[in-house]
Protein backbone atom coordinates (compact mmCIF):
# COMPACT_ATOMS: atom_id res chain seq x y z
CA UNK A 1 56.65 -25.62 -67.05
CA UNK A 2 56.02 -25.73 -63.43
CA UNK A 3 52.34 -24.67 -62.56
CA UNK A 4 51.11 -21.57 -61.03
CA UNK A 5 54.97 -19.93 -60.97
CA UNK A 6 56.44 -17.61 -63.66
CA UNK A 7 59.61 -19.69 -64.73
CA UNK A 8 59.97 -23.10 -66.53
CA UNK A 9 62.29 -24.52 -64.34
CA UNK A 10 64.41 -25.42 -67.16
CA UNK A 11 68.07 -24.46 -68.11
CA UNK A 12 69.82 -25.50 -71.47
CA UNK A 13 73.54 -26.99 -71.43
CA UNK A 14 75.42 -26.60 -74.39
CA UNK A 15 79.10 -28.14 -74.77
CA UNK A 16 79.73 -26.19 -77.71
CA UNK A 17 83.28 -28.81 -77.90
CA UNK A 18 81.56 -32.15 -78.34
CA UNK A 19 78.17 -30.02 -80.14
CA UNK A 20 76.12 -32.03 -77.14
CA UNK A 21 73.21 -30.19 -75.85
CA UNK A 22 70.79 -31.51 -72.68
CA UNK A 23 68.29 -30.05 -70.36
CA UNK A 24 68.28 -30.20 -66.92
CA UNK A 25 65.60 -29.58 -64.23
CA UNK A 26 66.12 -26.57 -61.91
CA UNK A 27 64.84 -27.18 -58.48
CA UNK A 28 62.41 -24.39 -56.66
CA UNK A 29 65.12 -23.47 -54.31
CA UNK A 30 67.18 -22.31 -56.19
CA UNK A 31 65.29 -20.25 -57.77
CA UNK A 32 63.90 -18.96 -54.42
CA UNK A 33 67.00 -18.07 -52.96
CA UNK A 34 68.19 -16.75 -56.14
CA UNK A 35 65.75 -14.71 -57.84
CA UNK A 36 67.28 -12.41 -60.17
CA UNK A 37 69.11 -13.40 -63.52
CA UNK A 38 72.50 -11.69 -62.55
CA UNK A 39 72.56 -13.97 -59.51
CA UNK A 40 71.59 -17.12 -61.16
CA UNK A 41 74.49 -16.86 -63.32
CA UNK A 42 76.69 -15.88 -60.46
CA UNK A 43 75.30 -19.17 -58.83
CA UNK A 44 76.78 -21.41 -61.73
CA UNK A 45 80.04 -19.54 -62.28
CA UNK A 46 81.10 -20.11 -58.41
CA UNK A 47 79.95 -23.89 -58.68
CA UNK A 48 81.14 -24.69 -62.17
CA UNK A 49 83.78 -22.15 -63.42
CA UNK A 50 87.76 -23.45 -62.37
CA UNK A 51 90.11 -21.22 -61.29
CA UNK A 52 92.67 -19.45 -62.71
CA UNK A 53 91.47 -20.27 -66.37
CA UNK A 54 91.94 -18.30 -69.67
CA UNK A 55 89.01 -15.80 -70.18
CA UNK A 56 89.11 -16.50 -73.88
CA UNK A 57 89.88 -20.52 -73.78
CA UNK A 58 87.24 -23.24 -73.62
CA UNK A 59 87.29 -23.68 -70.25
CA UNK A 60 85.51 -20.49 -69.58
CA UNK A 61 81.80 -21.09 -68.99
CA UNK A 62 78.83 -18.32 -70.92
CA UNK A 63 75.98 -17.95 -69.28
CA UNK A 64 72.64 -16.17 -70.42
CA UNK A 65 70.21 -15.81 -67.28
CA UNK A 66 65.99 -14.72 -67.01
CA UNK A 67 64.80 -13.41 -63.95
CA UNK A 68 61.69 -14.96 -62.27
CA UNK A 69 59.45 -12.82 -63.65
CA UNK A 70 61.13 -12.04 -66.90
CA UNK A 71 58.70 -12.38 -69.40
CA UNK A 72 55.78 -11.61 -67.30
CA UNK A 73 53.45 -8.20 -68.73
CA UNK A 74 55.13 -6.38 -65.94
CA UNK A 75 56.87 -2.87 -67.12
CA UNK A 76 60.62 -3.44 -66.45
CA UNK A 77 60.23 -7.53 -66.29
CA UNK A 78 62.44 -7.98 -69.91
CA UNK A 79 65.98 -7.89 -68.59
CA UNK A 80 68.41 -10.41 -68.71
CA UNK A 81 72.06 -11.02 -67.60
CA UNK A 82 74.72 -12.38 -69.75
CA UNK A 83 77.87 -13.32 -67.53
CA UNK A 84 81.24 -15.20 -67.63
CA UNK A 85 84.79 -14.35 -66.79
CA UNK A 86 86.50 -11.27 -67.66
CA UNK A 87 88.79 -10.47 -70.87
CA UNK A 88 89.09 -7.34 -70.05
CA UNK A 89 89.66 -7.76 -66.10
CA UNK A 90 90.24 -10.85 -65.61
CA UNK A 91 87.46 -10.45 -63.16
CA UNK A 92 83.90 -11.53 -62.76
CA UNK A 93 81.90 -10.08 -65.81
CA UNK A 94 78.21 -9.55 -65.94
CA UNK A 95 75.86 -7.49 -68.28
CA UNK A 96 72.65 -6.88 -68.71
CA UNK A 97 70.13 -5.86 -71.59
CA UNK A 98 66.63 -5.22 -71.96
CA UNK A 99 64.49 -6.10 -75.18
CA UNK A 100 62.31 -8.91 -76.54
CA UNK A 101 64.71 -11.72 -76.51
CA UNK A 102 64.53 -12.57 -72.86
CA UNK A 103 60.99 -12.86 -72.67
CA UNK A 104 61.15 -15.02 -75.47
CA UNK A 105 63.77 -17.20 -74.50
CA UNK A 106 60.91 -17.77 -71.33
CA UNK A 107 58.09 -18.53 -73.62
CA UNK A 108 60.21 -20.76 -75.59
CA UNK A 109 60.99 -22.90 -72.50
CA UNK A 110 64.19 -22.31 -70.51
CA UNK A 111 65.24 -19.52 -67.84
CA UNK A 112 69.00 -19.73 -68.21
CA UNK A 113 71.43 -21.20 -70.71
CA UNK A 114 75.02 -22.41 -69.97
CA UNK A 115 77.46 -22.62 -72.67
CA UNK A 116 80.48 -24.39 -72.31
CA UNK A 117 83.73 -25.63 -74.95
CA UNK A 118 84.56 -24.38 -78.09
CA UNK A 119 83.33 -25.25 -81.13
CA UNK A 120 85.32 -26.50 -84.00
CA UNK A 121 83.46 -24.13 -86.48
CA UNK A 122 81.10 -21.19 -86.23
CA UNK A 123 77.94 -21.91 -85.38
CA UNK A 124 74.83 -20.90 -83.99
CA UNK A 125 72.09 -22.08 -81.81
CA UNK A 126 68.17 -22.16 -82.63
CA UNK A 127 65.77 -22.21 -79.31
CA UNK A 128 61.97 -23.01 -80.24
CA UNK A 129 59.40 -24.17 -78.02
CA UNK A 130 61.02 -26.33 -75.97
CA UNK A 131 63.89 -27.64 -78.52
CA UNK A 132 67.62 -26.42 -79.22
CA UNK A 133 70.23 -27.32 -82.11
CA UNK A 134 73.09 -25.79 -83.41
CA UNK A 135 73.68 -24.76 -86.98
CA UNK A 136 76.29 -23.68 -89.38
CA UNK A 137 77.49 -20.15 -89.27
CA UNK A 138 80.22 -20.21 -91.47
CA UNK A 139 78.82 -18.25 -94.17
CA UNK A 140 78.20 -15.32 -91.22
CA UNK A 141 81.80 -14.90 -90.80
CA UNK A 142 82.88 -10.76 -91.44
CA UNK A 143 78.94 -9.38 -91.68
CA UNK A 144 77.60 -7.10 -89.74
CA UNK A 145 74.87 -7.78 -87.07
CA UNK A 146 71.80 -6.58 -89.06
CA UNK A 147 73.01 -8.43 -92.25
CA UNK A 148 73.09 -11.90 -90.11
CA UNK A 149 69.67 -10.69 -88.64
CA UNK A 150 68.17 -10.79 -91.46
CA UNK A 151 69.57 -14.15 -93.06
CA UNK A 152 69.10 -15.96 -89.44
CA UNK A 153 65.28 -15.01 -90.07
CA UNK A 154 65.18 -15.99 -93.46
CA UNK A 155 66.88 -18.94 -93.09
CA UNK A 156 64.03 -20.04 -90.34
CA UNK A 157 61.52 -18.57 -92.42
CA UNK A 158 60.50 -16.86 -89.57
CA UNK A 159 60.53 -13.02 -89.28
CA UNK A 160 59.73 -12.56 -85.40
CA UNK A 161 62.64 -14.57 -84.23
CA UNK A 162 64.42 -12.91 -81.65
CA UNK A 163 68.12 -12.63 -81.88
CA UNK A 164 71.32 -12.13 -79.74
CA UNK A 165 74.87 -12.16 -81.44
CA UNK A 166 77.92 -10.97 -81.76
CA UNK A 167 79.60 -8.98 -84.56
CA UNK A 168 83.00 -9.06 -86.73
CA UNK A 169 84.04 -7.56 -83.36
CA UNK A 170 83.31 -10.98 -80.95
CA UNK A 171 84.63 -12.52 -83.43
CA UNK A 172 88.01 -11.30 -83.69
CA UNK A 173 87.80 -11.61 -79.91
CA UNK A 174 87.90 -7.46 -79.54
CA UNK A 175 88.03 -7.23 -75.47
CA UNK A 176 85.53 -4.81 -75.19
CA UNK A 177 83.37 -6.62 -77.61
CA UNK A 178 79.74 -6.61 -76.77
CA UNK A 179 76.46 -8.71 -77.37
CA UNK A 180 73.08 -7.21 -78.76
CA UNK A 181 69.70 -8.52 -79.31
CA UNK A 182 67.62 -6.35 -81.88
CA UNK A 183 70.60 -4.85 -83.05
CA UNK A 184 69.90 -2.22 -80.64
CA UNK A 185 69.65 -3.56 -77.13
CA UNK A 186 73.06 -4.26 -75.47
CA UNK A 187 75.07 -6.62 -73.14
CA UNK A 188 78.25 -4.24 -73.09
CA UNK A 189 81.21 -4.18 -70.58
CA UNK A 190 83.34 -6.09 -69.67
CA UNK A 191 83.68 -8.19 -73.18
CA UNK A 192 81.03 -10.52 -73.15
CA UNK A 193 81.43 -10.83 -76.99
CA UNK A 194 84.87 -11.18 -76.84
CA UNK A 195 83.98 -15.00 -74.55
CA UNK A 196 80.94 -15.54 -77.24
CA UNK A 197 83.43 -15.02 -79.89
CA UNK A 198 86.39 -17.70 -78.66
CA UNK A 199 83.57 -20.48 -78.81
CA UNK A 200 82.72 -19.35 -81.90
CA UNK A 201 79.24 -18.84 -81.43
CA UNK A 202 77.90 -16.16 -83.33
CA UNK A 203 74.26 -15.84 -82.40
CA UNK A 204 71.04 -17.27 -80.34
CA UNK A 205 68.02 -17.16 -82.25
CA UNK A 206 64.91 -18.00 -79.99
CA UNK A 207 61.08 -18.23 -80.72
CA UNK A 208 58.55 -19.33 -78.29
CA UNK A 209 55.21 -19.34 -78.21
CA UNK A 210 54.46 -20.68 -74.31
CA UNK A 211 52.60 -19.02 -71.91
CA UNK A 212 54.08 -17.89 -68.07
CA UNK A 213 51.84 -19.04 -65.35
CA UNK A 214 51.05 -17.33 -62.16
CA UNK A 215 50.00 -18.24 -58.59
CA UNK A 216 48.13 -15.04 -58.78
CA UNK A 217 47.35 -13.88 -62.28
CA UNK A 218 44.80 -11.14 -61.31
CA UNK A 219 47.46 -9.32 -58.95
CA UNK A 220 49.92 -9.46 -61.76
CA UNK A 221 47.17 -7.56 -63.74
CA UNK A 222 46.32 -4.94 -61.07
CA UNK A 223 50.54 -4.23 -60.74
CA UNK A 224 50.85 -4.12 -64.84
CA UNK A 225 47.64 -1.56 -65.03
CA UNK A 226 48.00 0.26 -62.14
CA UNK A 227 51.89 1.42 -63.23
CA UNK A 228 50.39 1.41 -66.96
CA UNK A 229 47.62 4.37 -65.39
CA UNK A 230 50.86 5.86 -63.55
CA UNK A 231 54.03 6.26 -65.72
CA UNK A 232 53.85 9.31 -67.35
CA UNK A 233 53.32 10.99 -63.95
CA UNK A 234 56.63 9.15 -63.21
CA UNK A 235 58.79 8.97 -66.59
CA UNK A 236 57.23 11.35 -69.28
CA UNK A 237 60.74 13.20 -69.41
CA UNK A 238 62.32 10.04 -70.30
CA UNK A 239 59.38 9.03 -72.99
CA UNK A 240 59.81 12.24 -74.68
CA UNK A 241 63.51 12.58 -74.41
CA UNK A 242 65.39 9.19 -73.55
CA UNK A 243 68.16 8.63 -71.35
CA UNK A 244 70.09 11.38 -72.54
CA UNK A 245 67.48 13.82 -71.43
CA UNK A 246 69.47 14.77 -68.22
CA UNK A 247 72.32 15.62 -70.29
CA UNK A 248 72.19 19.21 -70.03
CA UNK A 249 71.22 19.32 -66.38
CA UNK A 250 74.50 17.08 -65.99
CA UNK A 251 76.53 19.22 -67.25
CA UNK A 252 75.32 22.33 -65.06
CA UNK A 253 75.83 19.93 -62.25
CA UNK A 254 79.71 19.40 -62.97
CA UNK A 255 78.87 16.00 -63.73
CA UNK A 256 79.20 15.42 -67.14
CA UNK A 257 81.73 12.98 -68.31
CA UNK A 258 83.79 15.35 -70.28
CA UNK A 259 87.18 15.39 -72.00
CA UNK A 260 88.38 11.93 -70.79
CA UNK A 261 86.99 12.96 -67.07
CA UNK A 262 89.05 16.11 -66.74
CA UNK A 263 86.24 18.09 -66.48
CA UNK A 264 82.60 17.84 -65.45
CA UNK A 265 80.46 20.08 -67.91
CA UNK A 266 80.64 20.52 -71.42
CA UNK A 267 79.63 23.97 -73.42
CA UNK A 268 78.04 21.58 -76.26
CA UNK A 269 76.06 19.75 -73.92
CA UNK A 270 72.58 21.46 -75.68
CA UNK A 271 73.95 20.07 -79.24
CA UNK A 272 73.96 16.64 -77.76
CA UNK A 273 71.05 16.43 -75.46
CA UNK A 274 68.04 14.06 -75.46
CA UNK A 275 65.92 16.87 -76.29
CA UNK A 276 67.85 18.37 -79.12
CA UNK A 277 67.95 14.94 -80.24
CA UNK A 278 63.95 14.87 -80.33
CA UNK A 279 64.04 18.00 -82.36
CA UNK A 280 66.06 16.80 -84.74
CA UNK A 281 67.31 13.63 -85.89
CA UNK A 282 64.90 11.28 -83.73
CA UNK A 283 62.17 9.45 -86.11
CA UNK A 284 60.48 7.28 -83.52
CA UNK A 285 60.50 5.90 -79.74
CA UNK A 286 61.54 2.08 -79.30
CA UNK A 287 60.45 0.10 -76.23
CA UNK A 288 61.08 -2.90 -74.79
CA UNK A 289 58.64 -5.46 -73.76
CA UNK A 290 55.92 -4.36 -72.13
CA UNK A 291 57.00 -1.11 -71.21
CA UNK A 292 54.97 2.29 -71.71
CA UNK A 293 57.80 4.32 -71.56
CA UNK A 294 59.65 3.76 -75.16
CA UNK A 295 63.29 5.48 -73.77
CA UNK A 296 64.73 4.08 -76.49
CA UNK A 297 65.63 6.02 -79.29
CA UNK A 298 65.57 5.01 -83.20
CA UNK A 299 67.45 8.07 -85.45
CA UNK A 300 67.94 8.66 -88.89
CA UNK A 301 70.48 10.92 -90.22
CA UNK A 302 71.34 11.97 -93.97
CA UNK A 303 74.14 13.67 -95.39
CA UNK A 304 77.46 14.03 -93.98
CA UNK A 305 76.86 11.38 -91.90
CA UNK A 306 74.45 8.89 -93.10
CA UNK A 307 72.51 6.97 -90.01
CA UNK A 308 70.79 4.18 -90.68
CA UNK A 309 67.94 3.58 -88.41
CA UNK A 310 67.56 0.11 -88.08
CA UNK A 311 70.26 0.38 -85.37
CA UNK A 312 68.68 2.47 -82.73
CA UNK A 313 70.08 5.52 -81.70
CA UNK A 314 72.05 6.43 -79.24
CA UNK A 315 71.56 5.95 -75.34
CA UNK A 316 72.99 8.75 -72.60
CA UNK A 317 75.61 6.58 -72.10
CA UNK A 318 77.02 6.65 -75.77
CA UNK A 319 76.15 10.58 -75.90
CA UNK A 320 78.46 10.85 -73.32
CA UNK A 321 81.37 8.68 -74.31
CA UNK A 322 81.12 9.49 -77.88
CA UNK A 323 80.21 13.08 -77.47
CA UNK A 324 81.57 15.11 -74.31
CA UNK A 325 83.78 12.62 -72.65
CA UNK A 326 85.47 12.83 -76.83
CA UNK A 327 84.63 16.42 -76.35
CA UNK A 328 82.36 16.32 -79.58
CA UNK A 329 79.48 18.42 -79.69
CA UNK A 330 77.77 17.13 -82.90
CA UNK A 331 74.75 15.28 -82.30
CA UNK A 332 75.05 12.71 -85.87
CA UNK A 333 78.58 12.43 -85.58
CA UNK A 334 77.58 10.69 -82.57
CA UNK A 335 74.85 8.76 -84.08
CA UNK A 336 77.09 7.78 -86.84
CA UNK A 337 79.05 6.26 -83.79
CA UNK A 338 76.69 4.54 -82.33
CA UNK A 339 75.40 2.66 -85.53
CA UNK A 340 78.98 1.54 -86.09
CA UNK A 341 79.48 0.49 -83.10
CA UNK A 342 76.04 -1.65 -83.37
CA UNK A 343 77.39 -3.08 -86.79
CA UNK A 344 80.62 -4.38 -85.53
CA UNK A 345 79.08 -5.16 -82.19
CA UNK A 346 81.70 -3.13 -79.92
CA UNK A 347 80.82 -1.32 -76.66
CA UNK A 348 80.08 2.01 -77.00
CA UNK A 349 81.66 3.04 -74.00
């Protein structure tokens, strides 16, 4: 780890074809002139990626990239950016998700990880402190993402690994297939999952237990307090409601995604709104590392449509697809949508 600055100044290259994997030292320059994850990866796919290639063939290049200050106590600092070229545009294809795996993916010792080939049989790969291998995955094949959460951490005997994976979805190379970490935090777009899934890599399991360094640690700690002292003036709406807590206001608007974009407000946008949601069917308020706000939602559901909360609950995005854009008005139907779609590991939207 370099000293005094908040990255290790490592990235991980796996060629998932020969199973080979090496480090390799980042220099500082890089890093200064590109500082945020989404443009680190864009930074490796211009050098490295060859045109005109197959989005869904080995020669397509997955990249998982950490910000500078990913991983550092700073409210907002967990993101990361997953990118590679485009099943479903053919295009460039980045997405990024928030969480606990990022910051852990710092602590364990690398900033970005580059995944290249295909490998001859499922697999995944186990980061820890500094080390990488991959291991079978056969026996994952078909089960849903909280199934091979669980198995991944038994298996390592270790029940605060982190985890990002695919579903039955990435693997059957779905093109709107999606990645999640948590089971609830999402790389969607684009088909991310659908590239993870043609190299047959199922998941990323990562535990780390290094610490970030700063040039100035004590300025880091007035920024973290001082917006720690300050969010609720800023973001209470969104604590106690989510993303989805502009729903109704939206909709008055005319700018509600509604009936496949036809038209812009929705007379069930009250059934589906963040706040209904906190009134009824919302047991508890996720967060992501390091961040007071908890806009995540975790819902349970029983009866017609049984919700299992170990999958979240669903963001303002997925209220909208699932619920107005679908014109649906029922608040669990959606839910019931929204843990499916985190089982199978498809987009949402």
């Amino acid at each position: 780890m370099a000293e005094n600055k908040p990255y290790n100044g490592m990235i991980l290259r796996v060629d998932l074809s020969k199973g080979e994997i090496k480090t390799e030292v980042l220099e500082e320059k890089i890093y200064r002139k590109y500082l945020g994850g989404s443009s680190l990866a864009s930074y490796f796919l211009l050098k490295e990626l060859k045109k005109g290639i197959d989005p869904l063939s080995p020669e397509n290049i997955l990249i998982f990239a950490c910000s500078v200050i990913t991983g550092t106590p700073v409210a907002g600092a967990s993101r990361f950016t997953v990118a590679a070229k485009s099943p479903l545009t053919g295009g460039f294809a980045e997405a990024e998700a928030g969480g606990w795996w990022a910051p852990e993916l710092k602590w364990a010792g690398f900033d970005v990880i580059i995944i290249k080939g295909t490998s001859p049989k499922p697999v995944y790969l186990w980061i820890h402190n500094g080390q990488a291998e991959l291991r079978d995955a056969a026996h994952f094949t078909g089960k849903i993402t909280g199934e091979v959460e669980k198995i991944i951490r038994d298996e390592l005997q270790d029940q605060r690994v982190r985890i990002a994976q695919i579903g039955p979805a990435g693997e059957k190379m779905v093109r709107y297939a999606n990645i999640g970490n948590e089971c609830e935090h999402f790389n969607g777009r684009v088909g991310l999952g659908a590239v993870m899934g043609s190299k047959k890599l199922r998941a990323i399991a990562v535990r780390g237990t290094g610490k970030l360094d700063y040039f100035d640690p004590e300025k880091v700690k007035e920024i973290t307090k001082e917006y720690a002292s300050k969010w609720s003036e800023m973001s209470q709406g969104m604590h106690d409601y989510g993303t989805a807590g502009g729903v109704e206001a939206l909709s008055e608007g005319g700018i509600l995604p509604t009936r496949n974009f036809r038209e812009g407000q929705f007379e069930g946008a009250k059934s589906i709104s963040g706040v209904t949601m906190a009134e009824t069917i919302l047991i508890k308020k996720g967060h992501c590392y390091a961040c007071p706000i908890a806009c995540k939602r975790v819902v349970k559901v029983e009866g017609k449509y049984d919700v299992d909360p170990y999958y979240g609950g669903p963001e303002y995005e997925t209220v909208g697809a699932l619920g107005s854009f679908c014109g649906i008005d029922s608040l669990e139907a959606i839910a019931k949508g929204n843990e499916l779609c985190a089982k199978y590991g498809l987009d949402t939207i």
